[in-house]
N, C-alpha and C. Protein backbone atom coordinates (compact mmCIF):
# COMPACT_ATOMS: atom_id res chain seq x y z
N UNK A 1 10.34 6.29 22.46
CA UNK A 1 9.55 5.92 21.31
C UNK A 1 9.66 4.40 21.11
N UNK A 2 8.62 4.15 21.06
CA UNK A 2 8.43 2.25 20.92
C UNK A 2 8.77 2.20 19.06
N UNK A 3 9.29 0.67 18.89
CA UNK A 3 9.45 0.30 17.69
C UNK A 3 8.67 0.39 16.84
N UNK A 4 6.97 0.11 16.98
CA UNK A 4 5.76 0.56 16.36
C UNK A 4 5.92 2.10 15.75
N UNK A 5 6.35 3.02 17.29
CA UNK A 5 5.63 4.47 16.60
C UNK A 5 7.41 4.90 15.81
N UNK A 6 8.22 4.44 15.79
CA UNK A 6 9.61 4.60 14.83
C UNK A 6 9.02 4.39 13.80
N UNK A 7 8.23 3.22 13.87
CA UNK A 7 8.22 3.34 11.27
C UNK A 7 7.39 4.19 11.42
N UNK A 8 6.47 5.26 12.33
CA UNK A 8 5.99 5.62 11.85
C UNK A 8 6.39 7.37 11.97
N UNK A 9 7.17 7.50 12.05
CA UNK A 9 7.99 8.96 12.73
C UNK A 9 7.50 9.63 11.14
N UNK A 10 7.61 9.34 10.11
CA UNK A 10 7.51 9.97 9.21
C UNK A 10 6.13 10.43 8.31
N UNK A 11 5.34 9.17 8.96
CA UNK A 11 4.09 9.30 8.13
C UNK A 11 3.11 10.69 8.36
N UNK A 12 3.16 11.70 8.93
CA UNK A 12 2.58 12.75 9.53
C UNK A 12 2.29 13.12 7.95
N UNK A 13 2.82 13.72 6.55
CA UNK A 13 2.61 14.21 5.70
C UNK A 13 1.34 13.53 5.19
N UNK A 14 1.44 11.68 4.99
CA UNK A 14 0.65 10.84 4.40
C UNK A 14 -0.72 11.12 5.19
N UNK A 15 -0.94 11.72 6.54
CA UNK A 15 -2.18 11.70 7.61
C UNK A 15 -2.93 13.12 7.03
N UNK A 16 -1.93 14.21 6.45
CA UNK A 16 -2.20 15.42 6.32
C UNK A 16 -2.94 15.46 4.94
N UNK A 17 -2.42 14.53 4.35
CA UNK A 17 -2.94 14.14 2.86
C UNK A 17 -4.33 13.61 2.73
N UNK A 18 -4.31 13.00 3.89
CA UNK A 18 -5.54 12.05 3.82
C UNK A 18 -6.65 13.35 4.56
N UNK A 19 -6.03 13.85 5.54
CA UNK A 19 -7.47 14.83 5.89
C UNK A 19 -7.71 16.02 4.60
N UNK A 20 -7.24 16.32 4.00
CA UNK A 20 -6.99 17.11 2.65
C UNK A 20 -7.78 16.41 1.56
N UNK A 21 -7.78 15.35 1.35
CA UNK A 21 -8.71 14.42 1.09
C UNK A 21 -9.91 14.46 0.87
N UNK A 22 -10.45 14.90 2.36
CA UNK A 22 -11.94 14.96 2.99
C UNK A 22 -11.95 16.40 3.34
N UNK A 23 -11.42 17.24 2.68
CA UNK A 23 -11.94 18.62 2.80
C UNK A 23 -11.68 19.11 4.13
N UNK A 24 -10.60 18.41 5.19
CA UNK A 24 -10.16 19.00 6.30
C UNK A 24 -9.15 19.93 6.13
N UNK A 25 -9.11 21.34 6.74
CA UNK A 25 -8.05 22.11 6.71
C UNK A 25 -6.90 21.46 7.40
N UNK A 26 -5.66 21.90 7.34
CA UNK A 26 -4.04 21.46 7.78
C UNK A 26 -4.25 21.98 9.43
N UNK A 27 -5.13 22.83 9.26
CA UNK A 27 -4.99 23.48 11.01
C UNK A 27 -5.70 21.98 12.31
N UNK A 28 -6.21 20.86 11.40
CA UNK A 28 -6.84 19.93 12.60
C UNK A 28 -5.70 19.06 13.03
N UNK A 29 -4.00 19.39 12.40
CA UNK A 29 -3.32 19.05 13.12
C UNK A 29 -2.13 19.41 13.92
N UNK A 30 -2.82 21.31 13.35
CA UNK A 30 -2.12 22.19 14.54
C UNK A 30 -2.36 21.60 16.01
N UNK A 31 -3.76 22.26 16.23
CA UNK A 31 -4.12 21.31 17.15
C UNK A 31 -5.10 20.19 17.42
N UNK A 32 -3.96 19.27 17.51
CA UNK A 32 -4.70 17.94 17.14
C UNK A 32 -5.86 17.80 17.69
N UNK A 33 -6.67 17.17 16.22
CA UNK A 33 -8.06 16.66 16.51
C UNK A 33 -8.18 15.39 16.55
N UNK A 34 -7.22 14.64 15.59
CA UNK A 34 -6.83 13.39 15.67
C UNK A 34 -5.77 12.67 16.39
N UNK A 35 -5.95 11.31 17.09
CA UNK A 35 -4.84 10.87 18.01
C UNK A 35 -5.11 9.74 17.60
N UNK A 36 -3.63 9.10 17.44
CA UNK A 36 -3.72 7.20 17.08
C UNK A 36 -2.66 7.06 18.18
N UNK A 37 -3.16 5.39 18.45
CA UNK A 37 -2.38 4.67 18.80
C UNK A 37 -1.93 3.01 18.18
N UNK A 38 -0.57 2.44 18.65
CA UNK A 38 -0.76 1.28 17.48
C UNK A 38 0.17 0.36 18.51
N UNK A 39 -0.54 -0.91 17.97
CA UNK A 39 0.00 -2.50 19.14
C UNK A 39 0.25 -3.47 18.23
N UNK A 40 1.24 -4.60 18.36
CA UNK A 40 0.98 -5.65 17.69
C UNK A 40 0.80 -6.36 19.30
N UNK A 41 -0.25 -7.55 18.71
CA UNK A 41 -0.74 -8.80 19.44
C UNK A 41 -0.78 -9.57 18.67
N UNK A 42 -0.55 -10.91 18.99
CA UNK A 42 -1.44 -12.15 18.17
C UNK A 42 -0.74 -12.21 16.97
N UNK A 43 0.42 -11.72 16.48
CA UNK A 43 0.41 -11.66 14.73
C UNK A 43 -0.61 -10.69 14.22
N UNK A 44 -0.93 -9.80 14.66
CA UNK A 44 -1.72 -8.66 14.03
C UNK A 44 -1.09 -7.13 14.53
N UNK A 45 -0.93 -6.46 14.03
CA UNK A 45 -1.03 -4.98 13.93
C UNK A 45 -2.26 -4.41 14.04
N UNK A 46 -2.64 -3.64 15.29
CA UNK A 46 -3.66 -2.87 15.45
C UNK A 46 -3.94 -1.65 15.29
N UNK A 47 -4.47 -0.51 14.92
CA UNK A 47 -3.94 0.85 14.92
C UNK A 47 -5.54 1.54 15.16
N UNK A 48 -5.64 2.70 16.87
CA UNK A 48 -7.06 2.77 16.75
C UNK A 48 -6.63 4.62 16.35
N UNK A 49 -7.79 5.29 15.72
CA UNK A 49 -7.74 6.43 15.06
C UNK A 49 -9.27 7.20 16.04
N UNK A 50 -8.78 8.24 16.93
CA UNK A 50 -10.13 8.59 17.51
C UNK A 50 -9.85 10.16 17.41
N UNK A 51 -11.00 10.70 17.32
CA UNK A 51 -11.10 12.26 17.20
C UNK A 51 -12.41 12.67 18.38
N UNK A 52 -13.08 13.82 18.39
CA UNK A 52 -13.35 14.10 19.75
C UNK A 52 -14.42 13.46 19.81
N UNK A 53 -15.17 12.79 19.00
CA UNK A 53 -16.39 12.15 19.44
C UNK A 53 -16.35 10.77 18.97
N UNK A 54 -15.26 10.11 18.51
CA UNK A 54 -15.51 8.54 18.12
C UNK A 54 -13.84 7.66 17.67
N UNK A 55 -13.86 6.87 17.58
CA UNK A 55 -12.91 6.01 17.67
C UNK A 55 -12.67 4.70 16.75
N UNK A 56 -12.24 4.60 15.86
CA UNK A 56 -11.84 3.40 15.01
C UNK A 56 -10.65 2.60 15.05
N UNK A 57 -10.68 1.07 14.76
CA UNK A 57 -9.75 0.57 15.10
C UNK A 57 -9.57 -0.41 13.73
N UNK A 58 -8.80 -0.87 13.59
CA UNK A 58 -8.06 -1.46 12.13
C UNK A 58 -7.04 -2.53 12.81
N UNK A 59 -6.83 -3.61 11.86
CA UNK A 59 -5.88 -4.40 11.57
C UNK A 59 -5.67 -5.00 10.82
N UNK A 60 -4.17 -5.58 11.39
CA UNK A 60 -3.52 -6.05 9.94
C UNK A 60 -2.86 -7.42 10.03
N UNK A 61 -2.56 -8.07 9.68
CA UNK A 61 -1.68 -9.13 9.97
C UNK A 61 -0.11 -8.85 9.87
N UNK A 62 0.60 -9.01 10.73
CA UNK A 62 1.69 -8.90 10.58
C UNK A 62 2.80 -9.94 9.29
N UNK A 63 3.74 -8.82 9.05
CA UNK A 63 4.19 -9.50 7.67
C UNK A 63 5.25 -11.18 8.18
N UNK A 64 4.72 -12.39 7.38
CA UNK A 64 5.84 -13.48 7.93
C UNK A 64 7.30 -12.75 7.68
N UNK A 65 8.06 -13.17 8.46
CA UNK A 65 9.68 -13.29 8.39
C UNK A 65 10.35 -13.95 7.32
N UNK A 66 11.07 -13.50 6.93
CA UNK A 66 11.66 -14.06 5.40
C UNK A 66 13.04 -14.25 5.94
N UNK A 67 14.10 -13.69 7.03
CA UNK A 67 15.48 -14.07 7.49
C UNK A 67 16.19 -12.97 6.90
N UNK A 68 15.65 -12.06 5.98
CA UNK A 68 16.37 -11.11 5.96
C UNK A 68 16.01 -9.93 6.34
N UNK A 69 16.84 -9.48 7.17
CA UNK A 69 16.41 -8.18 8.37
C UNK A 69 15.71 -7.03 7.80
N UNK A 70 16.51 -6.59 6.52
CA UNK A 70 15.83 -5.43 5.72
C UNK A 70 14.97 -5.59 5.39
N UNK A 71 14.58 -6.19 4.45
CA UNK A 71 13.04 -6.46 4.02
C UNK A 71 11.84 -6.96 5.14
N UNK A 72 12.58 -7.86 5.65
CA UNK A 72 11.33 -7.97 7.35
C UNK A 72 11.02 -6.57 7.57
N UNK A 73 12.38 -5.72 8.21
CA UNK A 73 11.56 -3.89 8.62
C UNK A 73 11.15 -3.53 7.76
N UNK A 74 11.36 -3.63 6.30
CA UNK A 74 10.71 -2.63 5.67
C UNK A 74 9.09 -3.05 5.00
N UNK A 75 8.75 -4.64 5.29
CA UNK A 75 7.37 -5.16 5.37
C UNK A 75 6.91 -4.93 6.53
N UNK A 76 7.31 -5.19 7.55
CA UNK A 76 6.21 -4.55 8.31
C UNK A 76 6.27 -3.16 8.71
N UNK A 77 6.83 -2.38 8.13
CA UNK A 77 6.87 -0.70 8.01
C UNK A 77 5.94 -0.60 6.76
N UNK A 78 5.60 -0.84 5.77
CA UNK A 78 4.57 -0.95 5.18
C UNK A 78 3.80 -1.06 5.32
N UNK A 79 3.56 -2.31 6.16
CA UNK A 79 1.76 -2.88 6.55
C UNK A 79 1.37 -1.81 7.62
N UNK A 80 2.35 -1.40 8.66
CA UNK A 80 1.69 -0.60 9.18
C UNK A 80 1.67 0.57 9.30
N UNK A 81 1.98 1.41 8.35
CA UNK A 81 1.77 2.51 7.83
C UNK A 81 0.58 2.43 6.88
N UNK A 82 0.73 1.65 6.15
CA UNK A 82 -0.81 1.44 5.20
C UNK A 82 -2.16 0.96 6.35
N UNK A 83 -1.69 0.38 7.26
CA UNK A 83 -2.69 0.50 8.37
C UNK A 83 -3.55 1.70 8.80
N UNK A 84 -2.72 2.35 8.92
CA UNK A 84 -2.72 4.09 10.06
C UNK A 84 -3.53 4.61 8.92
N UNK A 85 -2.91 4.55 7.43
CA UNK A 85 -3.32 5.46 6.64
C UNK A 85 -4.85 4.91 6.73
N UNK A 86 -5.14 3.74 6.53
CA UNK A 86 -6.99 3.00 6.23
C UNK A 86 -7.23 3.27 7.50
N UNK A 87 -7.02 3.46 8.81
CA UNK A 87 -7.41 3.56 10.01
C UNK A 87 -8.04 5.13 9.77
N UNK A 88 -7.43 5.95 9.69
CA UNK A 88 -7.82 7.16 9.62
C UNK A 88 -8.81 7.44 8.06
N UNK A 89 -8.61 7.04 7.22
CA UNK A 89 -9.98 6.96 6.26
C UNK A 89 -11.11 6.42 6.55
N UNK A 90 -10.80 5.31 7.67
CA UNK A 90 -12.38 5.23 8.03
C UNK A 90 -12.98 5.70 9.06
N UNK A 91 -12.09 6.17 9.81
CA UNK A 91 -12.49 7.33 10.49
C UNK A 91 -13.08 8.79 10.08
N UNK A 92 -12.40 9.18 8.91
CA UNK A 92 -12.79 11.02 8.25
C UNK A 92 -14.07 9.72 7.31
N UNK A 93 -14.29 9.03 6.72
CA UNK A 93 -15.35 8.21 6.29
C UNK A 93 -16.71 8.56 7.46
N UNK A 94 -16.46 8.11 8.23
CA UNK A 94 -17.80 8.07 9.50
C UNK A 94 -18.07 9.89 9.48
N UNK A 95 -16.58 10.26 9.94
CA UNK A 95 -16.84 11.82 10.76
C UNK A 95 -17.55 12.58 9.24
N UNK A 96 -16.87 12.40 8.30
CA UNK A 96 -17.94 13.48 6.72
C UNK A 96 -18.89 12.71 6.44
N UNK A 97 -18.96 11.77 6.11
CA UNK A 97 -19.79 10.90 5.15
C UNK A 97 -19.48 10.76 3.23
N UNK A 98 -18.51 11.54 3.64
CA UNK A 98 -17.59 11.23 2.56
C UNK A 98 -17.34 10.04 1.99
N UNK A 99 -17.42 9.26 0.30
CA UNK A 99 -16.96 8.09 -0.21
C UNK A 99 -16.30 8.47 -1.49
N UNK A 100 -14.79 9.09 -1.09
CA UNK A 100 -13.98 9.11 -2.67
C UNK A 100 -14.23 7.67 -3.53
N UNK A 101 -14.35 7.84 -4.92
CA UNK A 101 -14.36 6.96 -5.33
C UNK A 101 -13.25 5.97 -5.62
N UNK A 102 -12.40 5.92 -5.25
CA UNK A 102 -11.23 5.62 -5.30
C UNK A 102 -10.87 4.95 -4.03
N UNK A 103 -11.51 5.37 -2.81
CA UNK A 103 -10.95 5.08 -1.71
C UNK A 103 -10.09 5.54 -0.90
N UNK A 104 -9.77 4.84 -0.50
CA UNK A 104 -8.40 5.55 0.53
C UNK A 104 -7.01 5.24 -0.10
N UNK A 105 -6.96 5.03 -1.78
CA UNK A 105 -5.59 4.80 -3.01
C UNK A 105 -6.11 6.05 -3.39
N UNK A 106 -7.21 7.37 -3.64
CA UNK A 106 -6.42 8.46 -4.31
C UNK A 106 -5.64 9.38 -3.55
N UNK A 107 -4.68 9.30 -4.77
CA UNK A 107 -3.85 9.62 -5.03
C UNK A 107 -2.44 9.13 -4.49
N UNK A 108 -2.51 7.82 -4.36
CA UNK A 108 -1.21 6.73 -4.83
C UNK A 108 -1.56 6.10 -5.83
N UNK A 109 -0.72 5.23 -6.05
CA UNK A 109 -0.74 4.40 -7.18
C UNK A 109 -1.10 2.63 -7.33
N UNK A 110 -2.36 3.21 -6.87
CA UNK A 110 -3.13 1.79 -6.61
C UNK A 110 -2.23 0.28 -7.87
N UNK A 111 -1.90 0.51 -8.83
CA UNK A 111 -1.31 -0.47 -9.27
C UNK A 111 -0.65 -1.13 -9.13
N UNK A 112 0.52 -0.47 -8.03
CA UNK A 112 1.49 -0.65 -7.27
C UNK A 112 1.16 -2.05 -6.22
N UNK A 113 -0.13 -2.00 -5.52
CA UNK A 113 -0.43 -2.59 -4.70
C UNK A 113 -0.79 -3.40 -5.59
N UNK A 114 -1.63 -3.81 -6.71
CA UNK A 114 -2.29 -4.58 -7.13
C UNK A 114 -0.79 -5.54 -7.66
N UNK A 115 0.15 -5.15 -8.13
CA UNK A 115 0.99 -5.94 -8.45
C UNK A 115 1.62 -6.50 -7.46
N UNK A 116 1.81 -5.65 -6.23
CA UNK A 116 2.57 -6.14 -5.31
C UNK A 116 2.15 -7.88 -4.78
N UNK A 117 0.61 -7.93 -4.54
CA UNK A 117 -0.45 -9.01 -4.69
C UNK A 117 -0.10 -9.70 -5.45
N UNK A 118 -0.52 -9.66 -6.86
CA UNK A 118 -0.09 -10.67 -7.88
C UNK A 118 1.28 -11.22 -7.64
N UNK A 119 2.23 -10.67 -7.30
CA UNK A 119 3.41 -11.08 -7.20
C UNK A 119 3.64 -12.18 -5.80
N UNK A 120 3.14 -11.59 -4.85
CA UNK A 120 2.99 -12.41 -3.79
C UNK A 120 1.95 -13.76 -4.27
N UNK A 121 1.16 -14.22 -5.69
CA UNK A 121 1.21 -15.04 -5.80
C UNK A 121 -0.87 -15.26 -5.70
N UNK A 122 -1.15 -14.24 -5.41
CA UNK A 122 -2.37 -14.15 -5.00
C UNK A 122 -3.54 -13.75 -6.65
N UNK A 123 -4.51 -13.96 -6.73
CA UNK A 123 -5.26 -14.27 -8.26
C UNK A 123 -5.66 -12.74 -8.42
N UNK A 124 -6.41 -12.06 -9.24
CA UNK A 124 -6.82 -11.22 -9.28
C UNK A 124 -8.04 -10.52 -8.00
N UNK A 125 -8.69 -11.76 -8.00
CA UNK A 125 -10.20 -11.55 -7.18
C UNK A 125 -9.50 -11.33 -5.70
N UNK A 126 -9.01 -11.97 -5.01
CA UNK A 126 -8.05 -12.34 -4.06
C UNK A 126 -7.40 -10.47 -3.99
N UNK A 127 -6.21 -10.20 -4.95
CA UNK A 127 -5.74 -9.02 -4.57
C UNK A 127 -6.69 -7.90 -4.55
N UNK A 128 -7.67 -7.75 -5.48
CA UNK A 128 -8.90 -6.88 -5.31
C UNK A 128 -9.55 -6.84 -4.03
N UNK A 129 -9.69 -8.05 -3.27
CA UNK A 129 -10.18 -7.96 -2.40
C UNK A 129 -9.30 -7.92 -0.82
N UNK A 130 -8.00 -7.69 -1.21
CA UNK A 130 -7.34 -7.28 0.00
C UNK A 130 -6.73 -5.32 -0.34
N UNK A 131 -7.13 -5.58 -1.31
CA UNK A 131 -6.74 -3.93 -1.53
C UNK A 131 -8.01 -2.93 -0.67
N UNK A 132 -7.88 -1.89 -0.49
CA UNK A 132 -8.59 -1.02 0.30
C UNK A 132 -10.27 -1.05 -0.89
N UNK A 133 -11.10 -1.32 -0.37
CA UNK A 133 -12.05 -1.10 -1.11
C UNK A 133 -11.94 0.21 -2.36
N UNK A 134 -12.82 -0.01 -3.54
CA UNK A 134 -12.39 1.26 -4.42
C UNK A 134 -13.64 1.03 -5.08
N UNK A 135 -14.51 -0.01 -4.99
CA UNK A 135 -15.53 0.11 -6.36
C UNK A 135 -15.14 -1.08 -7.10
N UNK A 136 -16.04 -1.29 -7.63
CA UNK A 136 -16.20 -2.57 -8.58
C UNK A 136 -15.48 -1.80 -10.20
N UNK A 137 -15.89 -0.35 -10.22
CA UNK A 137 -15.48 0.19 -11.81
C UNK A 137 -14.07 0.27 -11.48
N UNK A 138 -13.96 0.93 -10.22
CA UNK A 138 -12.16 1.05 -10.05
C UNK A 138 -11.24 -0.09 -10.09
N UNK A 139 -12.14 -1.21 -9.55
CA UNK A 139 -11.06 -2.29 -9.24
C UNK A 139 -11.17 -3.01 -10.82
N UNK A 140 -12.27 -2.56 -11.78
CA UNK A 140 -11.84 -3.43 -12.78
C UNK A 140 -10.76 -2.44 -14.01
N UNK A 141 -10.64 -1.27 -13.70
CA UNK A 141 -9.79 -0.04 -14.05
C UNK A 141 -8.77 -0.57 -13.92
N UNK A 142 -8.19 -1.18 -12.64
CA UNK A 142 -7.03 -1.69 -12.08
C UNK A 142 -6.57 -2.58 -12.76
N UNK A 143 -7.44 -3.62 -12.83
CA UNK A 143 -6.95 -5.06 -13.83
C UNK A 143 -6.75 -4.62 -15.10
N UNK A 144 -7.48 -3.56 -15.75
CA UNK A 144 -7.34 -3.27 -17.15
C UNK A 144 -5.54 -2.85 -17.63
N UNK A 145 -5.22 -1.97 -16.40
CA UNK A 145 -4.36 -1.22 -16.47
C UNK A 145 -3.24 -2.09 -16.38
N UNK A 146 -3.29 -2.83 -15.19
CA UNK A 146 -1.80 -4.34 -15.50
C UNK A 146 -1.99 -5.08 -16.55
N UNK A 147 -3.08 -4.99 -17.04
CA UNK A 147 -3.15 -6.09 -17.90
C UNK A 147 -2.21 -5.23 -19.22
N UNK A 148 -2.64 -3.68 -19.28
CA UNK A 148 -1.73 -3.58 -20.20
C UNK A 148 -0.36 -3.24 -19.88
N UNK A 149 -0.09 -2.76 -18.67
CA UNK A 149 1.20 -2.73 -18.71
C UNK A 149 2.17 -4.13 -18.37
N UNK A 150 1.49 -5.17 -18.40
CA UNK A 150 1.98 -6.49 -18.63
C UNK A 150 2.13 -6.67 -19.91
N UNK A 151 1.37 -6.33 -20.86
CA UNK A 151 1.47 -6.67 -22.46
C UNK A 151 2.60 -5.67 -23.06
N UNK A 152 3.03 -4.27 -22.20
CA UNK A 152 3.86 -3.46 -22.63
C UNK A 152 5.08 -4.57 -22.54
N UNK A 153 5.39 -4.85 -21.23
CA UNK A 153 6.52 -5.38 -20.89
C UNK A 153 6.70 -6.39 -21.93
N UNK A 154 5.70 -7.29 -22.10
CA UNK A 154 6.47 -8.58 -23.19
C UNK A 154 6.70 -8.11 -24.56
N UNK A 155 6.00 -6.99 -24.75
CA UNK A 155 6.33 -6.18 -26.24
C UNK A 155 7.61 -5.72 -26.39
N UNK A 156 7.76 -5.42 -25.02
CA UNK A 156 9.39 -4.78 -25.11
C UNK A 156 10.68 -5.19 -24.39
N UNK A 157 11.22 -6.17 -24.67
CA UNK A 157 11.62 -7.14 -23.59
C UNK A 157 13.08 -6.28 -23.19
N UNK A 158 13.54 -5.29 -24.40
CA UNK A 158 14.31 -4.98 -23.45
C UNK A 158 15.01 -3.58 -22.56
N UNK A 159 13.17 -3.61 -22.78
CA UNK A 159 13.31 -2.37 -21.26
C UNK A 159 13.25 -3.54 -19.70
N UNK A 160 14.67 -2.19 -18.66
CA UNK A 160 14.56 -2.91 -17.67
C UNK A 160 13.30 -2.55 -16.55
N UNK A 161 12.77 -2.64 -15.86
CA UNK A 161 12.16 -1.86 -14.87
C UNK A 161 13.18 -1.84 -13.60
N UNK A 162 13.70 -1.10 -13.07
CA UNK A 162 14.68 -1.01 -11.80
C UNK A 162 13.56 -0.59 -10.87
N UNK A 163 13.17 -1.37 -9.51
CA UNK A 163 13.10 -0.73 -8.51
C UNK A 163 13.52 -0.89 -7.15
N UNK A 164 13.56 -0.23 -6.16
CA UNK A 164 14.42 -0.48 -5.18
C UNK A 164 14.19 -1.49 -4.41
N UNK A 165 15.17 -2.53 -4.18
CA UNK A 165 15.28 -3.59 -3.88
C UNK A 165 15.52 -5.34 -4.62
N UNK A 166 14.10 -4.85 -5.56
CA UNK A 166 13.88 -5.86 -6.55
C UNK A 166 13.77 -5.05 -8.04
N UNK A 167 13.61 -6.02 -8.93
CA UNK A 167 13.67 -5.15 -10.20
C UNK A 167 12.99 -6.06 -11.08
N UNK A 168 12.40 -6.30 -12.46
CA UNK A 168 11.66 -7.35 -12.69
C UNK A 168 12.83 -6.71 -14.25
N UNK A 169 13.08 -8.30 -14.72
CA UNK A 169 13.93 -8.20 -15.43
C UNK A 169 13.69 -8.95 -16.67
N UNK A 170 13.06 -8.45 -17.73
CA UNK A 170 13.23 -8.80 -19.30
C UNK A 170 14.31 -9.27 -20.01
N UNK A 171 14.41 -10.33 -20.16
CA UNK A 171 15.53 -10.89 -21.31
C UNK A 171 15.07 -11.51 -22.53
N UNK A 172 15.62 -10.82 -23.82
CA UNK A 172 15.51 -12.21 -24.85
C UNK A 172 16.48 -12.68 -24.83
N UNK A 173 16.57 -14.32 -24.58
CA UNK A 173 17.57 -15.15 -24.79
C UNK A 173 18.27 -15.61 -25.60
N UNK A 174 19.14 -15.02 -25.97
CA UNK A 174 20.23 -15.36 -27.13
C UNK A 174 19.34 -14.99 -28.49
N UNK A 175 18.79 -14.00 -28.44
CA UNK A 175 17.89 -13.24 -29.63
C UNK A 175 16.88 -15.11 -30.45
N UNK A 176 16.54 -15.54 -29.26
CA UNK A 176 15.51 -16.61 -29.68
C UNK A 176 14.26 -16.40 -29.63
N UNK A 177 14.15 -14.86 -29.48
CA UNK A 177 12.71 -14.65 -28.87
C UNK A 177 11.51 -14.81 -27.81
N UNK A 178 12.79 -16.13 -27.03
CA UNK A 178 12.04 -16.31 -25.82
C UNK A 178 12.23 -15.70 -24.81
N UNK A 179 11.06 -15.62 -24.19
CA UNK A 179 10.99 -14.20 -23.09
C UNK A 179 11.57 -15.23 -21.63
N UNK A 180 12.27 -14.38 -20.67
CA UNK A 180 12.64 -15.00 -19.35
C UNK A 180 12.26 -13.74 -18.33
N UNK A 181 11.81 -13.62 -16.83
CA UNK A 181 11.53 -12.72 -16.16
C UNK A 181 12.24 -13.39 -15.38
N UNK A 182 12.92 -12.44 -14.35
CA UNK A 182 13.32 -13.34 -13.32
C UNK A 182 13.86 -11.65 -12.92
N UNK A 183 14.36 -12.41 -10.65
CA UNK A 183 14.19 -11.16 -10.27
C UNK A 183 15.81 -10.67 -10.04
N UNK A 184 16.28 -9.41 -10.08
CA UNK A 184 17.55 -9.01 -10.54
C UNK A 184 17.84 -8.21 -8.65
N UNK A 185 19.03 -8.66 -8.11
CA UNK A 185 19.47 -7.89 -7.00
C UNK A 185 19.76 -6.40 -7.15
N UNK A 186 19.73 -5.69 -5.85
CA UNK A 186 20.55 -4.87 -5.80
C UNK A 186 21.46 -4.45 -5.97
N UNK A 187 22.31 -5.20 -6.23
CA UNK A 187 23.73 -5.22 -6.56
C UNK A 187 23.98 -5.31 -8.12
N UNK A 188 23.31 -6.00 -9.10
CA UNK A 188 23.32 -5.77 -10.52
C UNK A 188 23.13 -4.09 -11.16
């Protein structure tokens, strides 16, 4: 097993989800109807998704190196798993003619991504438009929704949010009312 198909040893449930999706029974991966394969070249992640009559191919940019080992595997175990997953939506896309409105985020938690974006530093229009297409109503659903759970957070400064790895961390400072965010280790 190559290093590529290791992050992806697990994603088989997320593929089953997605044909479930599009009204495919669980039996098209008894016997498989679908076959991927996946390369990096160039600084890109490729991933092609073909079934018995056609073939799609996707990429991604591979994630820069930050020097720390964990988070390097576990960014580009992300990107290319979220690859495979849009590789194969636009594939059951062509094969039904199927367009959830939502895209290829129902049923994750598209906010997730949208923050992940913002955080990496990127504007609204910008993360909308690297997120998986969803609609102009969905993607402005999206902004509505950080926007309020951004206004939750400064309302309540002192809830923590913990999540794994990073954690986004509310303080009032010395009960002055001024708000500080900043990001809290694993180890706290």
């Amino acid at each position: 097993m190559s290093e590529l198909e290791s992050y992806l040893s697990t994603i088989g449930p997320d593929l089953q989800n997605m044909t479930r999706l599009f009204g495919l029974p669980d039996s098209v991966w008894e016997h498989p109807v679908f076959s991927y394969t996946v390369r990096e070249e160039h600084g890109q992640f490729f991933c092609v998704f073909r079934d018995e009559e056609r073939e799609v191919e996707g990429h991604a940019p591979v994630p820069e190196m930050t020097g720390d080992a964990r988070l390097d595997l576990l960014h580009r175990k992300r990107v290319l798993r979220r690859l495979c997953r849009q590789t194969l939506y636009d594939l059951l896309r062509v094969r039904t003619g199927m367009h959830p409105p939502w895209g290829s985020m129902t049923g994750i938690r598209p906010t997730r991504l949208m923050v992940e974006a913002l955080e990496g530093g990127k504007t609204f229009e910008e993360a909308e438009a690297d997120l998986i297409p969803v609609g102009k109503s969905a993607a402005v659903l999206l902004r509505q929704i950080h926007s309020l759970q951004h206004d939750h957070h400064s309302l309540f400064p002192e809830i923590h949010m913990h999540m794994i790895g990073r954690a986004h961390h509310f303080t009032d400072l010395h009960g002055t009312g001024q708000m500080r965010r900043g990001i809290v280790s694993r180890a706290q």
